[in-house]
C-alpha atoms as a PDB file:
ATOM      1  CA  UNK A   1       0.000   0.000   0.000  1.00  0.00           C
ATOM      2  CA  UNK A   2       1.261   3.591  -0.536  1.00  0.00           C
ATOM      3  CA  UNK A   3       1.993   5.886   1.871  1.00  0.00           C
ATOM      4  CA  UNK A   4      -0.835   8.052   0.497  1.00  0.00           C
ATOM      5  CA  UNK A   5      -3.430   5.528   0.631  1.00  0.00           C
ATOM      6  CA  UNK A   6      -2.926   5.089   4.573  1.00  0.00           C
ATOM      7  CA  UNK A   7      -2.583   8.451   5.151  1.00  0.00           C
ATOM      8  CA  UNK A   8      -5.755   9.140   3.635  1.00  0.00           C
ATOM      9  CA  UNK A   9      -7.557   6.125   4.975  1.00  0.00           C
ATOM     10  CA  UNK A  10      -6.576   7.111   8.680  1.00  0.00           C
ATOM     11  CA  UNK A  11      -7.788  10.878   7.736  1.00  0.00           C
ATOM     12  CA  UNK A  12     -10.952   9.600   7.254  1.00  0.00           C
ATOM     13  CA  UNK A  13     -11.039   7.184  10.188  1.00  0.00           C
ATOM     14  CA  UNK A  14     -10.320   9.657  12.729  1.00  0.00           C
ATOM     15  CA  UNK A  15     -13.219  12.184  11.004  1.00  0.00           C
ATOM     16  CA  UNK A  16     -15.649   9.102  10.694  1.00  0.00           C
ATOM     17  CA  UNK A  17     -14.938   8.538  14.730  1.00  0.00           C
ATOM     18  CA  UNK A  18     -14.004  11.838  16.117  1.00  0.00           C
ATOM     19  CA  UNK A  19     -17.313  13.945  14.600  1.00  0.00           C
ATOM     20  CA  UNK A  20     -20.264  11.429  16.077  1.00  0.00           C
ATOM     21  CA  UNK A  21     -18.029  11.467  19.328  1.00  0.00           C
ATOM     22  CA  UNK A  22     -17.807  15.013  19.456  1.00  0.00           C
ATOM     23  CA  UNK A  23     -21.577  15.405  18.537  1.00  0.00           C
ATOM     24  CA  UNK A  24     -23.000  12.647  21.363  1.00  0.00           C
ATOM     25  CA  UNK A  25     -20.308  14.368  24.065  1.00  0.00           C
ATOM     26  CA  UNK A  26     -21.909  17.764  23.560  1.00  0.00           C
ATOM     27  CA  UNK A  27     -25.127  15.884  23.536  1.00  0.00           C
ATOM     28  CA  UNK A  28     -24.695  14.538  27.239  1.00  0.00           C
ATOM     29  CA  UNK A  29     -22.093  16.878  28.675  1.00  0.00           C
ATOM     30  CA  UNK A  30     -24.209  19.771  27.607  1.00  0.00           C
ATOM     31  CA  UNK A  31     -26.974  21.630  29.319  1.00  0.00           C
ATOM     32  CA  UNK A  32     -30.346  20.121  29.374  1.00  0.00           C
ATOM     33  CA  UNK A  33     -33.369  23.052  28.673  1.00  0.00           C
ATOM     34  CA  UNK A  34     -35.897  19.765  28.201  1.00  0.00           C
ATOM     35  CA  UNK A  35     -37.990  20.928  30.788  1.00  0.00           C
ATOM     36  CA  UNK A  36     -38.983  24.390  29.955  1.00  0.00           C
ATOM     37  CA  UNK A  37     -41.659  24.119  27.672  1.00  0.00           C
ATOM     38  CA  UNK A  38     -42.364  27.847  27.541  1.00  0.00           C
ATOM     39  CA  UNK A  39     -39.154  28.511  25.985  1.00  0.00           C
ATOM     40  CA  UNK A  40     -39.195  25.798  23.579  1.00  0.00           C
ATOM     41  CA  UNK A  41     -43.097  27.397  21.962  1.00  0.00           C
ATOM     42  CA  UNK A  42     -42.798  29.551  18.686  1.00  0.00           C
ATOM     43  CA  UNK A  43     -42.498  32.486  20.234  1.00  0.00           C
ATOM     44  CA  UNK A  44     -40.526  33.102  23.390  1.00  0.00           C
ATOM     45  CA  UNK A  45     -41.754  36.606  23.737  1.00  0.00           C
ATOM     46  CA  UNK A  46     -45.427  34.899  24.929  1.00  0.00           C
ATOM     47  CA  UNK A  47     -47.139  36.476  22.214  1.00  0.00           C
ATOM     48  CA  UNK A  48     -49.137  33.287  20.953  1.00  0.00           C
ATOM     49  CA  UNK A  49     -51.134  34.811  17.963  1.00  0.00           C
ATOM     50  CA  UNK A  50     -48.785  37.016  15.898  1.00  0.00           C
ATOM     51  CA  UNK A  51     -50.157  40.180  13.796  1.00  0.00           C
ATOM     52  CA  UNK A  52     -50.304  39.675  10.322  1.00  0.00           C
ATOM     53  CA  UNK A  53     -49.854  36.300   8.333  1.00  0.00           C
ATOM     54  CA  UNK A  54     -47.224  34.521   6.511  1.00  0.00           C
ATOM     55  CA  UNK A  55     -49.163  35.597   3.644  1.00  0.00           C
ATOM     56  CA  UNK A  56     -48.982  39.340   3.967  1.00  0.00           C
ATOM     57  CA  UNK A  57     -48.486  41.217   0.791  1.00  0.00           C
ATOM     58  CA  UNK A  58     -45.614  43.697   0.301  1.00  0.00           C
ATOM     59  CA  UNK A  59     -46.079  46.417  -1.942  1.00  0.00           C
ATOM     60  CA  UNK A  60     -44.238  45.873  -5.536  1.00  0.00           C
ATOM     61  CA  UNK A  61     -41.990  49.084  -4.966  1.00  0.00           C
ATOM     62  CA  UNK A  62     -39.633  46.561  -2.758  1.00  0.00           C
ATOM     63  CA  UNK A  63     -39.688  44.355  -5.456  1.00  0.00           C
ATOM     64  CA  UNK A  64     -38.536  46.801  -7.877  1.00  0.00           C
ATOM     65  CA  UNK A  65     -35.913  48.800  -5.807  1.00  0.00           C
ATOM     66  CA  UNK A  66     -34.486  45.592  -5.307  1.00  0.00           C
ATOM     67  CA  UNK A  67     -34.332  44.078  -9.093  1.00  0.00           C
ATOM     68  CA  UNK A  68     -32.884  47.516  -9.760  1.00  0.00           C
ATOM     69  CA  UNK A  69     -30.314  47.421  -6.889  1.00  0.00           C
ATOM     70  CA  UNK A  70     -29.251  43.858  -8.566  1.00  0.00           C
ATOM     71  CA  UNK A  71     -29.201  45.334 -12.263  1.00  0.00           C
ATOM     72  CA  UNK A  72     -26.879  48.156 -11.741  1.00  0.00           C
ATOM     73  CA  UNK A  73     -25.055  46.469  -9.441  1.00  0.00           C
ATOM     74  CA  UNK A  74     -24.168  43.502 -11.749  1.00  0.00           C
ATOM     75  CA  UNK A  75     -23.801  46.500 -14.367  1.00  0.00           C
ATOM     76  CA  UNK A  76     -21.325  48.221 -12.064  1.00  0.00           C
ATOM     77  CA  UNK A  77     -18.857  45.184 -12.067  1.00  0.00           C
ATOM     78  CA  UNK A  78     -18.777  45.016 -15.568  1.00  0.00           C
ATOM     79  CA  UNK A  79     -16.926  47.831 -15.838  1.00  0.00           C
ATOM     80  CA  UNK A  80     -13.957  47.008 -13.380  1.00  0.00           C
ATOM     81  CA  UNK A  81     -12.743  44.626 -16.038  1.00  0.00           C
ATOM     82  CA  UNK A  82     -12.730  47.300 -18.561  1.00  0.00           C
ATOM     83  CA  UNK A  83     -10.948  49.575 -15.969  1.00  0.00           C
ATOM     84  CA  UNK A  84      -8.015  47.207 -15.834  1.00  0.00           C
ATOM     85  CA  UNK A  85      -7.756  47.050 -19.333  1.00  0.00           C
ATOM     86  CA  UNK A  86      -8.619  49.750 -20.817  1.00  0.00           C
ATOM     87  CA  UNK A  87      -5.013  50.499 -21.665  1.00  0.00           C
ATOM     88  CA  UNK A  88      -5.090  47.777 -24.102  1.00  0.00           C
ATOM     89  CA  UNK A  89      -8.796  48.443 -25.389  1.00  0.00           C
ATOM     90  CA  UNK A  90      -7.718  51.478 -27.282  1.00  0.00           C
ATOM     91  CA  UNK A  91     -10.238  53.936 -28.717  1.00  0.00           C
ATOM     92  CA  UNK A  92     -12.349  51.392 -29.959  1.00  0.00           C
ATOM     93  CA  UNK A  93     -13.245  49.953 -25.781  1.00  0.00           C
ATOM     94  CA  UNK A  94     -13.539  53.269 -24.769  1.00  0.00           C
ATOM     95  CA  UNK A  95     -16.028  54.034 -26.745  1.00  0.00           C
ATOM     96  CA  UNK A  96     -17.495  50.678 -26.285  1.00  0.00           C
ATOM     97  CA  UNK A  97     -17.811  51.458 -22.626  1.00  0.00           C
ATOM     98  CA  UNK A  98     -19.412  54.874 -23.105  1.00  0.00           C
ATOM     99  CA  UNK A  99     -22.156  53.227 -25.158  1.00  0.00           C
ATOM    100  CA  UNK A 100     -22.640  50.974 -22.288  1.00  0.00           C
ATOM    101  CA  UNK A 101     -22.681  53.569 -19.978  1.00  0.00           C
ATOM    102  CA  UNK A 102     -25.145  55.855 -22.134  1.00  0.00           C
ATOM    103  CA  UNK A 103     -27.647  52.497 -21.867  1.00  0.00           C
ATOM    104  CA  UNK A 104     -27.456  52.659 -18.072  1.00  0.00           C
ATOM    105  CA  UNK A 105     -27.892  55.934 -17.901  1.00  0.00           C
ATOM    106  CA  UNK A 106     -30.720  55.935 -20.059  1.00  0.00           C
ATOM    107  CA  UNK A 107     -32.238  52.912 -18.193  1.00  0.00           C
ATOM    108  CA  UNK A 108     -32.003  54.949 -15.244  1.00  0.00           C
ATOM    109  CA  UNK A 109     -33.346  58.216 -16.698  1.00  0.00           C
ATOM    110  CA  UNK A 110     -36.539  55.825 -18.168  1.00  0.00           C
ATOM    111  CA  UNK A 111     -36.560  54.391 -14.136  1.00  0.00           C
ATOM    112  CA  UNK A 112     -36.593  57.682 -12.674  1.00  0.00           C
ATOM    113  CA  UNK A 113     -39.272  59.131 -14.963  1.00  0.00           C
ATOM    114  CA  UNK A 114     -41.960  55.897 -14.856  1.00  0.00           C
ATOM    115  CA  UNK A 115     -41.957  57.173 -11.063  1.00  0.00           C
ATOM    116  CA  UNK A 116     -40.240  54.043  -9.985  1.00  0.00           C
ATOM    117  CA  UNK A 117     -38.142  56.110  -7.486  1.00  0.00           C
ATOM    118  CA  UNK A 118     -40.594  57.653  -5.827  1.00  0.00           C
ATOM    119  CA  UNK A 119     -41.893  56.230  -2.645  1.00  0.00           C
ATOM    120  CA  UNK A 120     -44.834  58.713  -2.131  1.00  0.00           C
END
């Protein structure tokens, strides 16, 4: 057998012994909140009916801030690429990137006019 091989096969010995050992230790060594059954109910604060549902609708304005947050975000790290190269991009990248940045800004302009900033 190599040297490998055992080394390996006593890695995994140890882990397969030492992590259900660990695990039943803590288990019996640690402390024991089994007979409080207040604390172990939903809702430790007592409050057993909570306002509201799981259900509750949110208005779509979160929805949108939040796609938007994403889309200029991925946008934004599209251009540190081109920042470290632009060097080597020339003329023809630089323009290329102030196209792309005309198209955000545009996007944005179109965002702010639909109202899709406004919270009110």
């Amino acid at each position: 057998m190599s040297l490998e091989l055992i080394l390996a096969s006593s890695i995994i010995f140890v882990l397969v012994v030492t992590i259900p050992t660990l695990f039943v230790l803590s288990k019996k060594l640690g402390p024991n909140n089994g007979g409080n059954k207040q604390k172990n109910l939903p809702y430790e604060s007592g409050i057993t009916n909570p306002i509201g549902g799981c259900d509750s609708r949110f208005s779509v304005k979160f929805y949108l801030v939040a796609i938007l947050f994403v889309l200029f975000d991925v946008e934004i790290i599209f251009m540190f690429p081109w920042a470290v190269n632009v060097r080597e991009l020339g003329f023809f990248g630089l323009a290329e990137m102030f196209t792309f940045m005309g198209l955000l800004v545009a996007g944005l302009i179109y965002v702010y006019r639909i109202g899709a900033l406004k919270w009110q």
